[in-house]
Protein backbone atom coordinates (compact mmCIF):
# COMPACT_ATOMS: atom_id res chain seq x y z
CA UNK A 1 -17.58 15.35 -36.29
CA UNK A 2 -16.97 19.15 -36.31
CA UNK A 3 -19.65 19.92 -33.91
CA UNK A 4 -18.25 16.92 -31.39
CA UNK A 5 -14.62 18.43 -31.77
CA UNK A 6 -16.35 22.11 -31.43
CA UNK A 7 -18.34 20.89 -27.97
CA UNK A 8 -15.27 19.62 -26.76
CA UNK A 9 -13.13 22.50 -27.46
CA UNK A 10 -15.98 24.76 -25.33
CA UNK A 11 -15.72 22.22 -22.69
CA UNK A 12 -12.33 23.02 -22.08
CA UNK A 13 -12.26 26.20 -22.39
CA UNK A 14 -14.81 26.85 -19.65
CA UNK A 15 -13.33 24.17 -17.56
CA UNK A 16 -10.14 26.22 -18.02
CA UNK A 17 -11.65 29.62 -17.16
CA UNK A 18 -13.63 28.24 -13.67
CA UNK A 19 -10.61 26.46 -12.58
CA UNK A 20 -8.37 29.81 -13.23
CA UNK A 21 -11.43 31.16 -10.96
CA UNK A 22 -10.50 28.98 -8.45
CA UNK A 23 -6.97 30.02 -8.47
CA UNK A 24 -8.35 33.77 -8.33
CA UNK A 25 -9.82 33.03 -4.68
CA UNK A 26 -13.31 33.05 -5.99
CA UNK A 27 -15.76 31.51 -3.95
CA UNK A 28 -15.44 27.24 -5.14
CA UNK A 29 -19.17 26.74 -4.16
CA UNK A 30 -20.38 29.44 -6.66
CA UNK A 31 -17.71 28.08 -9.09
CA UNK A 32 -19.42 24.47 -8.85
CA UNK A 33 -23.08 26.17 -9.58
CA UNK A 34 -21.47 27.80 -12.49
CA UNK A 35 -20.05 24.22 -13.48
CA UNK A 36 -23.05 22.35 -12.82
CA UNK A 37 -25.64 25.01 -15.20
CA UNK A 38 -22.88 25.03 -17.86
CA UNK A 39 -21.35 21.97 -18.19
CA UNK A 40 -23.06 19.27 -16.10
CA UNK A 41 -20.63 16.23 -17.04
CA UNK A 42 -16.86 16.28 -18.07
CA UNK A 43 -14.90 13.49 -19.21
CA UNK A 44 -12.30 12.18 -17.84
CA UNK A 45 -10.00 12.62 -20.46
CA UNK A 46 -10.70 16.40 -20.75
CA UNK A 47 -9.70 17.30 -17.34
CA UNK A 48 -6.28 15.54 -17.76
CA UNK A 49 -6.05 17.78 -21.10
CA UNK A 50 -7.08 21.12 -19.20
CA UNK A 51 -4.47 20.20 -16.30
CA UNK A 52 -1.88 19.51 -18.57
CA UNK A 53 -2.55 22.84 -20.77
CA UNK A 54 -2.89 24.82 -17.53
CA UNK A 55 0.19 23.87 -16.65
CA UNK A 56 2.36 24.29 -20.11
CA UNK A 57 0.71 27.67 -20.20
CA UNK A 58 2.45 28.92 -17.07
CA UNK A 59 0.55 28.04 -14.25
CA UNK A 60 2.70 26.81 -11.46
CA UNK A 61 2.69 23.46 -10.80
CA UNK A 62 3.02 24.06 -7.18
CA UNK A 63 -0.30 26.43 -7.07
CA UNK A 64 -1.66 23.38 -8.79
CA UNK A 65 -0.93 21.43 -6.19
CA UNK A 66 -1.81 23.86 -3.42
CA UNK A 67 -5.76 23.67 -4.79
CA UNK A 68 -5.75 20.37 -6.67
CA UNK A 69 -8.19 19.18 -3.31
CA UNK A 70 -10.93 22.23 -4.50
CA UNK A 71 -10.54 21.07 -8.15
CA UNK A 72 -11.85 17.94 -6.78
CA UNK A 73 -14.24 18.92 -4.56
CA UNK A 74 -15.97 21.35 -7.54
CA UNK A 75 -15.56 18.48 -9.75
CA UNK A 76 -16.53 15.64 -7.49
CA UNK A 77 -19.86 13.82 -9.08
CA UNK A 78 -19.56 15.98 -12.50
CA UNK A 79 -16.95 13.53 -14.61
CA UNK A 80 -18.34 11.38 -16.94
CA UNK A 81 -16.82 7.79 -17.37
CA UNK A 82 -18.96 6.20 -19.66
CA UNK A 83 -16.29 5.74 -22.22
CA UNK A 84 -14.03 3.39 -19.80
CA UNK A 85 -13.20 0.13 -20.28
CA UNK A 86 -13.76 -2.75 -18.43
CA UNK A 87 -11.57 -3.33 -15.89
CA UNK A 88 -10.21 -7.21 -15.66
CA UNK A 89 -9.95 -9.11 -11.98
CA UNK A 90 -6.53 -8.86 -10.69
CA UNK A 91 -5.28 -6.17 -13.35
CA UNK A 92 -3.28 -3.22 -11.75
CA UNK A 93 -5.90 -1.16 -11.69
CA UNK A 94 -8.67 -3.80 -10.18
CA UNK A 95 -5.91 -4.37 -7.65
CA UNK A 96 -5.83 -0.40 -6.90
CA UNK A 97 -9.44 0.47 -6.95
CA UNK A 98 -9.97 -2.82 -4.33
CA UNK A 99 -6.98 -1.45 -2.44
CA UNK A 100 -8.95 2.00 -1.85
CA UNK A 101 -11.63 0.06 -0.54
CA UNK A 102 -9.60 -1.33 1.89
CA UNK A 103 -8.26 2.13 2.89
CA UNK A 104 -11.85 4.10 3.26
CA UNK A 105 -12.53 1.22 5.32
CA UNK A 106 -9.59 2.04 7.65
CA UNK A 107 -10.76 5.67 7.25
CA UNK A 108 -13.92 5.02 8.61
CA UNK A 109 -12.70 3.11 11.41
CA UNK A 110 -10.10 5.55 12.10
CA UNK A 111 -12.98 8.28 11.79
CA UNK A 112 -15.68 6.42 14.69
CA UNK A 113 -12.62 6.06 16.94
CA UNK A 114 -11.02 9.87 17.03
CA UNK A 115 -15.01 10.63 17.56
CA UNK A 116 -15.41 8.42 20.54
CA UNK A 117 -11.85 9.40 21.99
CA UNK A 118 -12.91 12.36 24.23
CA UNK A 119 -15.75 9.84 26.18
CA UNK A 120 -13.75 7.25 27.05
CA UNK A 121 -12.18 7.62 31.05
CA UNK A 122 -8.84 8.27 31.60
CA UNK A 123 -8.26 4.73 32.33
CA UNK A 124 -9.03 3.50 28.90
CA UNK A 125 -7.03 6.54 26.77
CA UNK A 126 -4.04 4.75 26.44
CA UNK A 127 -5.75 1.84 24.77
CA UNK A 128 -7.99 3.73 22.93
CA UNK A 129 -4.58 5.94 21.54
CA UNK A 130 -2.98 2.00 20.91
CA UNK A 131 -6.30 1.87 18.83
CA UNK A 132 -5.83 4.93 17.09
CA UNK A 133 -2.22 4.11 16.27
CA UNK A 134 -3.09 0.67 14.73
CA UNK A 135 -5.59 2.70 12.12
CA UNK A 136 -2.49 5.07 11.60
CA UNK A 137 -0.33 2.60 11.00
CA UNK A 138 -2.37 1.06 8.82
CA UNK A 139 -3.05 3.88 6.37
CA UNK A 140 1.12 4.48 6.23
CA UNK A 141 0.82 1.45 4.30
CA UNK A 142 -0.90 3.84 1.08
CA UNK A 143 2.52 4.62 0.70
CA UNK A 144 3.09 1.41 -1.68
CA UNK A 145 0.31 2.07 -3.73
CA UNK A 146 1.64 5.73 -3.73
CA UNK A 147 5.24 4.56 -5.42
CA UNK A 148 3.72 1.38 -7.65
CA UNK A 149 1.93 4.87 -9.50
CA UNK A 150 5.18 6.95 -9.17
CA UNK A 151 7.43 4.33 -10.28
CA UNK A 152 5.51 1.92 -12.46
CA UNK A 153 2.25 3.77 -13.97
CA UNK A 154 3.59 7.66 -14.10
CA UNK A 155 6.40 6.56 -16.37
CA UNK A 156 4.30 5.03 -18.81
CA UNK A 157 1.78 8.24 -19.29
CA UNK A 158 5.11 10.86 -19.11
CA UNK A 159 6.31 8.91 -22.44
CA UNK A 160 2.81 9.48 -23.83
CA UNK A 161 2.74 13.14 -23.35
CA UNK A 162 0.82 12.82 -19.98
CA UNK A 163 3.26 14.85 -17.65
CA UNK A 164 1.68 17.75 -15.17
CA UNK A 165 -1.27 15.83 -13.70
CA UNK A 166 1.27 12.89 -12.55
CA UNK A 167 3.47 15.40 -10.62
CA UNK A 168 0.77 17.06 -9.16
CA UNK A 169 -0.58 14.25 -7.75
CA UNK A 170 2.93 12.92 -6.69
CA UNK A 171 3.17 16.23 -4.86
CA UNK A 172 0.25 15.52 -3.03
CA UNK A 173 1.54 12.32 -2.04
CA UNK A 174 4.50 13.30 -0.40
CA UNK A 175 1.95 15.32 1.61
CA UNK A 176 -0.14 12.56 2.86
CA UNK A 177 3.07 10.54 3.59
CA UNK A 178 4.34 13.88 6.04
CA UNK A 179 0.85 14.29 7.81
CA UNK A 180 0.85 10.32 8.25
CA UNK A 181 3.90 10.18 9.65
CA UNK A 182 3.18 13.70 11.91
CA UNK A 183 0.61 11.85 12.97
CA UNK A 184 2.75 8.68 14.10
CA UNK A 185 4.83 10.71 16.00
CA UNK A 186 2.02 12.13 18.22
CA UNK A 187 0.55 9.22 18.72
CA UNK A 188 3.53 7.82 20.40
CA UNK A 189 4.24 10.56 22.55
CA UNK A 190 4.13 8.78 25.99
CA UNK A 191 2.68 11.98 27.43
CA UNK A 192 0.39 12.22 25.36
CA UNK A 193 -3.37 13.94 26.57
CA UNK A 194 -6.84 14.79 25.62
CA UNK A 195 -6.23 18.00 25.07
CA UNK A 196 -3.03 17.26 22.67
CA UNK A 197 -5.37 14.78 19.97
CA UNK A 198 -8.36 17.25 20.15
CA UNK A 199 -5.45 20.10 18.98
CA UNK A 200 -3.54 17.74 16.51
CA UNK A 201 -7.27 16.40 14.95
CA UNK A 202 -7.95 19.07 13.44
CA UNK A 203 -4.69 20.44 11.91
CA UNK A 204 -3.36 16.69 11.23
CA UNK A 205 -5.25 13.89 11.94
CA UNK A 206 -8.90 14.51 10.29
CA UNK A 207 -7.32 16.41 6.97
CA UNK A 208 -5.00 13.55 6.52
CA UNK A 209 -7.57 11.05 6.53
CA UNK A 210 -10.00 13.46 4.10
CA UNK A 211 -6.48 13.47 1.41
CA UNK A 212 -6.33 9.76 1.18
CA UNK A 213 -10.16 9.55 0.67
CA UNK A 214 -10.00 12.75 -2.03
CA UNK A 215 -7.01 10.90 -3.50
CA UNK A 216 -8.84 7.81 -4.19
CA UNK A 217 -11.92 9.60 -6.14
CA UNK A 218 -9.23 11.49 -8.12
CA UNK A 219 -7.95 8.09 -9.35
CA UNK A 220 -11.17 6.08 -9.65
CA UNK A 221 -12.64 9.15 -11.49
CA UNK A 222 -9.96 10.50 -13.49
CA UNK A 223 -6.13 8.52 -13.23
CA UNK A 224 -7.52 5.30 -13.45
CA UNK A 225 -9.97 5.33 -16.73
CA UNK A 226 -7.17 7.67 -18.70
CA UNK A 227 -4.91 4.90 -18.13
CA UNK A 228 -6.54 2.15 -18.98
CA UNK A 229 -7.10 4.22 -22.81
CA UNK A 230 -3.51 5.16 -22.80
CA UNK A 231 -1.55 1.60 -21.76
CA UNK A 232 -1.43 -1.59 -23.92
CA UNK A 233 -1.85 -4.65 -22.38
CA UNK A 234 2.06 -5.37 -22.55
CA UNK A 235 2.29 -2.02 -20.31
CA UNK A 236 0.21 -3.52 -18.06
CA UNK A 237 1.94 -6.79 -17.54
CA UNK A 238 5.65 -4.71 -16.82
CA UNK A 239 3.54 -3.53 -14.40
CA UNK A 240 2.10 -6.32 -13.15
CA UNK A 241 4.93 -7.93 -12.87
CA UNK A 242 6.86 -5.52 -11.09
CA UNK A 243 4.45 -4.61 -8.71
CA UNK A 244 5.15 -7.57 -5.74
CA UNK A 245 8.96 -5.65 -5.42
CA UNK A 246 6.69 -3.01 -4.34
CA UNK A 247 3.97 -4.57 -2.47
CA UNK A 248 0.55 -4.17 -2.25
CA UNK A 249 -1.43 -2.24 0.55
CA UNK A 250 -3.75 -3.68 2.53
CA UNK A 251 -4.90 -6.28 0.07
CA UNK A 252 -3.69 -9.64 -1.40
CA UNK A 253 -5.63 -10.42 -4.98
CA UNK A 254 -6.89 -13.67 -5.16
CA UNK A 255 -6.25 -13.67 -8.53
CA UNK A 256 -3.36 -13.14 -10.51
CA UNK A 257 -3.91 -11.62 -14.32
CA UNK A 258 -1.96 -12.14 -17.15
CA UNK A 259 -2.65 -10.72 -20.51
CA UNK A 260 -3.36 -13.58 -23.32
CA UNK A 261 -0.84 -13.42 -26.28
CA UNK A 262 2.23 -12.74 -24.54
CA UNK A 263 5.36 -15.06 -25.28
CA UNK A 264 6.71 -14.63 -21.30
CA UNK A 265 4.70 -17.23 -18.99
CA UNK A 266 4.05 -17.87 -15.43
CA UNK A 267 3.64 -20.96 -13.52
CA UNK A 268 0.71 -21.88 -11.57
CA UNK A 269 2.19 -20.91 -8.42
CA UNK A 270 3.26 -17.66 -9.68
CA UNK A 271 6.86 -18.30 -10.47
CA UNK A 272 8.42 -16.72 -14.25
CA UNK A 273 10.58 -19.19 -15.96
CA UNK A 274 12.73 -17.77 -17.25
CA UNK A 275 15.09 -20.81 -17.69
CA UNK A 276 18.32 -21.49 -14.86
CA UNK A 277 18.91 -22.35 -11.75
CA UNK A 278 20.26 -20.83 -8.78
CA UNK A 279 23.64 -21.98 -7.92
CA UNK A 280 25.25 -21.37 -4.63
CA UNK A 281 28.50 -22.82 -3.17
CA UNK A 282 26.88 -26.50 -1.91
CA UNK A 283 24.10 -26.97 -4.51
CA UNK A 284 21.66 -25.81 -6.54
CA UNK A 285 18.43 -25.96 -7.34
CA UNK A 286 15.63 -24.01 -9.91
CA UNK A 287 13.54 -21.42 -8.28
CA UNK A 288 10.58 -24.15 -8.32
CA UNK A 289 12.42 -26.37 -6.16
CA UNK A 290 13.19 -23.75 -3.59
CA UNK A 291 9.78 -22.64 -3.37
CA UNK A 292 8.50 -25.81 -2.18
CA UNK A 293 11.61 -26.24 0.09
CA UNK A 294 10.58 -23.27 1.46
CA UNK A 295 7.24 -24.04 1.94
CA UNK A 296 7.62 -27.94 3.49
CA UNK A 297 9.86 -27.48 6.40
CA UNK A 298 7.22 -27.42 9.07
CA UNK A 299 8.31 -23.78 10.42
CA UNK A 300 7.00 -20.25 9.14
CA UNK A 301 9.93 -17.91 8.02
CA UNK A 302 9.64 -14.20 7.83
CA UNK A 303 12.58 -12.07 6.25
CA UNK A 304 12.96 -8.38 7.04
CA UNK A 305 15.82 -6.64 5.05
CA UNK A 306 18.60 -4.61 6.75
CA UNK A 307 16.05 -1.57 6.28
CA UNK A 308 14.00 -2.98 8.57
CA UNK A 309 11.43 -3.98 4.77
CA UNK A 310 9.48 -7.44 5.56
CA UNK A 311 10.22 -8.98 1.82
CA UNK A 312 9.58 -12.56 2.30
CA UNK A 313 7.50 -15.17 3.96
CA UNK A 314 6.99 -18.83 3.93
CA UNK A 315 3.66 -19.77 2.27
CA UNK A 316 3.16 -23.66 3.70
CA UNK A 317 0.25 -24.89 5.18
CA UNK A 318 1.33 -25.15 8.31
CA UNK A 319 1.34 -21.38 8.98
CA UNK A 320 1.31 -20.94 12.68
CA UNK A 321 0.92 -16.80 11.72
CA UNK A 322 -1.31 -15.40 9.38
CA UNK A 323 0.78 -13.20 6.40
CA UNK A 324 -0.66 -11.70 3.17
CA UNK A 325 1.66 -10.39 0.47
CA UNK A 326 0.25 -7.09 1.45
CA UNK A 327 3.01 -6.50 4.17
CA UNK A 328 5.49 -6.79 1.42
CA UNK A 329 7.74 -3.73 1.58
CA UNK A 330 6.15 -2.82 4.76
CA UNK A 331 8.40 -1.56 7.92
CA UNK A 332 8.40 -4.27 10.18
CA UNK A 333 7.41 -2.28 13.13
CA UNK A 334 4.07 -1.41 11.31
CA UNK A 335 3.25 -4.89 11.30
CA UNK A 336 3.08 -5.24 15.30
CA UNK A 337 0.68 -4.19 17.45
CA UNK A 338 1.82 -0.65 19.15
CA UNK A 339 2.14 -1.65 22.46
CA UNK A 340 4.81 -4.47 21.24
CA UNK A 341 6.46 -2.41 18.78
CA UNK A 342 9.33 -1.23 21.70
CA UNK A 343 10.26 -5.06 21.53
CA UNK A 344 11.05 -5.61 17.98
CA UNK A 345 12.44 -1.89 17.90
CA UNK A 346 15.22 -3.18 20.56
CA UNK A 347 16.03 -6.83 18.59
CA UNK A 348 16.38 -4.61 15.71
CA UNK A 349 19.07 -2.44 17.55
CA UNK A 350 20.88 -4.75 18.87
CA UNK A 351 20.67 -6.76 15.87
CA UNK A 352 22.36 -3.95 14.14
CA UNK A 353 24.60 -2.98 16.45
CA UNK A 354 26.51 -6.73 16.92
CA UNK A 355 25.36 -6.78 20.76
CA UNK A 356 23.44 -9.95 19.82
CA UNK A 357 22.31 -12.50 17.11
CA UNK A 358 19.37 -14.68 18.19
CA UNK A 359 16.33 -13.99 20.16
CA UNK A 360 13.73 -16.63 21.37
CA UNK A 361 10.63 -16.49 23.05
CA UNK A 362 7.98 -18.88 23.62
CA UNK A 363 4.02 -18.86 24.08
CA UNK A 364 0.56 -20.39 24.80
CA UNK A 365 -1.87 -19.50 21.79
CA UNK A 366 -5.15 -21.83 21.41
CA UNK A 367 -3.56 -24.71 23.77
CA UNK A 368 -0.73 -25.05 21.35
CA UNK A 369 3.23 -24.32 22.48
CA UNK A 370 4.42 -21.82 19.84
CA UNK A 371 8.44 -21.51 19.69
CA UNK A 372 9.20 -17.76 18.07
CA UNK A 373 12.85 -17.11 17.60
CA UNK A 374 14.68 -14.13 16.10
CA UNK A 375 18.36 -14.41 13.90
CA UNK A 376 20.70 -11.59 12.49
CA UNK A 377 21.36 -13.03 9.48
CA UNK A 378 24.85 -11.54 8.49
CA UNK A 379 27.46 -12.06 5.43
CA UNK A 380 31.01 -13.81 5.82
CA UNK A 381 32.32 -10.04 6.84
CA UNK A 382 29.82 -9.58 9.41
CA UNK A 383 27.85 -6.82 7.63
CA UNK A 384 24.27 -7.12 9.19
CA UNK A 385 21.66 -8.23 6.17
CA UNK A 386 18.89 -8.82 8.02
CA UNK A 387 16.30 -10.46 10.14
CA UNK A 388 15.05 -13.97 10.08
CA UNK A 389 11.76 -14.94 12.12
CA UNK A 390 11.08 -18.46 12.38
CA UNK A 391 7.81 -19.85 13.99
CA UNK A 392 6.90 -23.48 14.89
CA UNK A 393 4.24 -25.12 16.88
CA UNK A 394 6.43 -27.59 19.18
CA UNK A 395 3.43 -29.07 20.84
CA UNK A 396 3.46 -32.21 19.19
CA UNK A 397 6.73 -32.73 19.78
CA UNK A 398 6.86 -32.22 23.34
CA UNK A 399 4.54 -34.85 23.91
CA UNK A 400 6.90 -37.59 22.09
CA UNK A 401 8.56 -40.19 24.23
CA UNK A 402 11.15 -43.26 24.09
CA UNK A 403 11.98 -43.84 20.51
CA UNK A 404 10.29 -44.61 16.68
CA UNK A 405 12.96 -47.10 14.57
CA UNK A 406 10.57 -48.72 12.42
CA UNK A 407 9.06 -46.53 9.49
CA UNK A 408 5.47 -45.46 9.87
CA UNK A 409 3.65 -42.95 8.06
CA UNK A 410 0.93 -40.78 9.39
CA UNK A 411 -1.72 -38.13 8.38
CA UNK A 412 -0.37 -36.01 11.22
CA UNK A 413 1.85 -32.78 10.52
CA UNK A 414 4.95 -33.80 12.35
C-alpha cells in the first residue's frame, strides 16, 4: 500500500513540476516528451488533485486559465481511465458525452465549409455565409451544457472539496461563449467579404471551434470520470431532474434514467407527482390532465418567454413541425434559418413594443395548407409575457362542404 501511495505521490509531483514548466514558457512539445518517458499514463483523479494544489499554492487561477488549452494538449492521450465507472443510458453524463458528439459533428461541418468558402463565386457567398451562420448558430447552443455544469454539477464537487478546476474551466467557458458570439456578429454583417472571413478565421472562427472540441476531451477525460467517483446516485437525480429548466444541446435522450431506490417517482410520460392540482380562476385540472390537453388539440404550440427563451412545445402526434427538447432554453432566433431570422426579430419588436398582437401567415409544404400564426400573450396589466406559435394543417378542412348532423366517427385526424 505504501509503495502505491509513494508512486502516486511521485506522480504528482512531476506532473506538478512539468506543468509549472509550462507556465515558465518552456517549450510544451519538449514538456510532453518529458511526460511521455517519465510518466506515460496519469489518472484522472491525479490531475484534478495537481490543479487543485497548484492553485491553493498560489498559482493564479487566471494564468491557469490562460494555458489550461497546453495542459491539455501535453496531456491529451496520457490519462488513464481505467478506474471509471460505467456510465448508465440517459444519466447526466451519457446525456453530455452524446451531446459532444453532436457538437464535433457540427465542428466538422462547420470546419469543410470555412475550407470550401474562398472557391465558391461571388454569386453563391451569401449562401454559403447563411451556411456558415447555421453551424454558428448551432454551436451557441454549447452554452446549455456550459451552465447545466456551472449550475448543477460544479456545485456538487465545490461541497466536496473540488473547487479550482471547476472555475477554470468556467473561465474558459465564458470564452467560448464571447468568440461564439464575435463570430455571430460577423457573420451577419451585410457587407460582409472574402477578405473579412479569411481575417476573422483565423483570430475567431477556427480557435473557437478548436475550444469546444479541447473542452469536450477535458470532460470525457478528466470532469466526467471524477464525477461519476465523487456524486451519489441521489446527486445525480437533482441533477437529472433539473436539467430540462436548462435544456439540452443539440440532443434529445431517448431515454430517461432514474436511479432505483429512490422514494420520489416519475410517470411514464415523464411527469413528477408530486400530489395537487393546478387551480386557476375557471377550473382545474392535475398536471396529467393538462399534458394530454395539450397534446390533443389538433394544433402545434410553441412558447417563447418574454426573453425571447423557447420553453415549451406541444408534443401530439399531429406535429405539423418537427421540435426536440433540445431547443429548450434556446433564443428563438437561433432556431430559424438566418435568412428568416429578420422576420421573427421584427414580430418580436413589435410584440414588445404594443404596436401589435397577432401575426399570421400561411403556406404550401408537401401539398398540405399549413396556417402559422403568431400571439403576444400578455397579463391583465398588459405587461408583455411572451410569444405563442400555433401551427395547424387546415387542408382537410378546406375541403369540407354543406353540413355533418349525424355522429360519425372516423380514423381520420380531423
Amino acid at each position: 500500500m505504501s509503495e502505491l501511495i509513494n508512486n502516486s505521490g511521485f506522480r504528482k509531483e512531476r506532473l506538478k513540476e512539468l506543468i509549472l514548466k509550462l507556465h515558465k514558457g518552456e517549450d510544451p512539445s519538449k514538456v510532453r516528451a518529458e511526460l511521455i518517458s517519465t510518466l506515460q499514463q496519469i489518472p484522472y483523479g491525479e490531475v484534478v488533485e495537481v490543479e487543485q494544489e497548484l492553485i491553493s499554492e498560489g498559482l493564479p487561477e487566471t494564468e491557469v486559465l490562460k494555458l489550461c488549452d497546453v495542459h491539455g494538449e501535453v496531456l491529451d492521450g496520457h490519462i488513464d481511465q481505467s478506474g471509471a465507472m460505467k456510465i448508465p443510458e440517459g444519466h447526466p453524463v451519457d446525456v453530455f458525452i452524446k451531446e459532444n458528439r453532436e457538437l464535433l459533428k457540427v465542428i466538422e461541418k462547420t470546419r469543410v465549409l470555412l475550407g470550401s468558402l474562398y472557391a465558391v463565386s461571388d454569386e453563391e457567398f451569401k449562401s454559403s455565409v447563411f451556411s456558415i451562420q447555421a453551424c454558428y448558430n448551432e454551436l451557441t447552443d454549447v452554452d446549455k451544457h456550459y451552465q447545466r455544469k456551472e449550475y448543477l454539477l460544479f456545485p456538487y464537487l465545490e461541497k466536496k472539496e473540488i473547487t479550482g478546476p471547476p472555475k477554470v474551466m468556467w473561465g474558459k467557458h465564458d470564452e467560448i461563449r464571447d468568440q461564439l458570439k464575435g463570430c455571430i456578429e460577423i457573420l451577419r454583417n451585410p457587407d460582409l467579404k472574402k477578405t473579412d472571413l479569411e481575417e476573422a478565421e483565423e483570430i475567431l472562427f477556427a480557435p473557437v471551434l478548436k475550444a469546444i472540441e479541447d473542452m469536450t476531451k477535458k470532460e470525457e477525460d478528466i470532469l466526467f470520470p471524477m464525477s461519476m467517483d465523487l456524486l451519489n446516485n441521489e446527486e445525480w437525480w437533482n441533477i437529472h431532474r433539473q436539467t430540462l429548466e436548462i435544456g439540452y444541446t443539440l440532443y434529445d435522450p431517448p431515454v430517461d434514467w432514474k436511479p432505483e431506490g429512490l422514494s420520489e417517482t416519475e410517470d411514464s410520460h415523464g411527469v413528477l407527482t408530486q400530489g395537487g392540482n393546478i387551480q386557476l380562476p375557471s377550473g382545474s385540472f392535475s398536471a396529467e390532465e393538462l399534458m394530454a390537453i395539450l397534446n390533443t388539440v389538433p394544433v402545434d404550440m410553441t412558447f417563447v418567454d418574454k426573453n425571447d427563451k423557447v420553453k415549451y412545445f406541444t408534443q401530439g402526434s399531429h406535429r405539423i413541425f418537427t421540435r426536440s427538447r433540445s431547443i429548450i432554453n434556446r433564443d428563438v432566433r437561433l432556431c430559424h434559418p438566418p435568412g428568416s431570422v429578420h422576420i421573427v426579430e421584427k414580430i418580436i419588436e413589435d410584440f414588445k413594443s404594443g404596436k401589435a398582437s397577432h401575426a399570421p401567415f400561411w403556406i404550401q409544404m408537401r401539398g398540405k395548407f399549413i396556417y402559422i400564426e403568431y400571439y403576444a400573450l400578455r397579463n391583465e396589466n398588459g405587461e408583455y409575457l411572451g410569444t405563442l406559435e400555433v401551427s395547424q394543417d387546415l387542408t382537410h378542412l378546406r375541403s369540407l362542404q354543406g353540413e355533418r348532423r349525424i355522429l360519425e366517427y372516423t380514423d381520420k385526424k380531423e
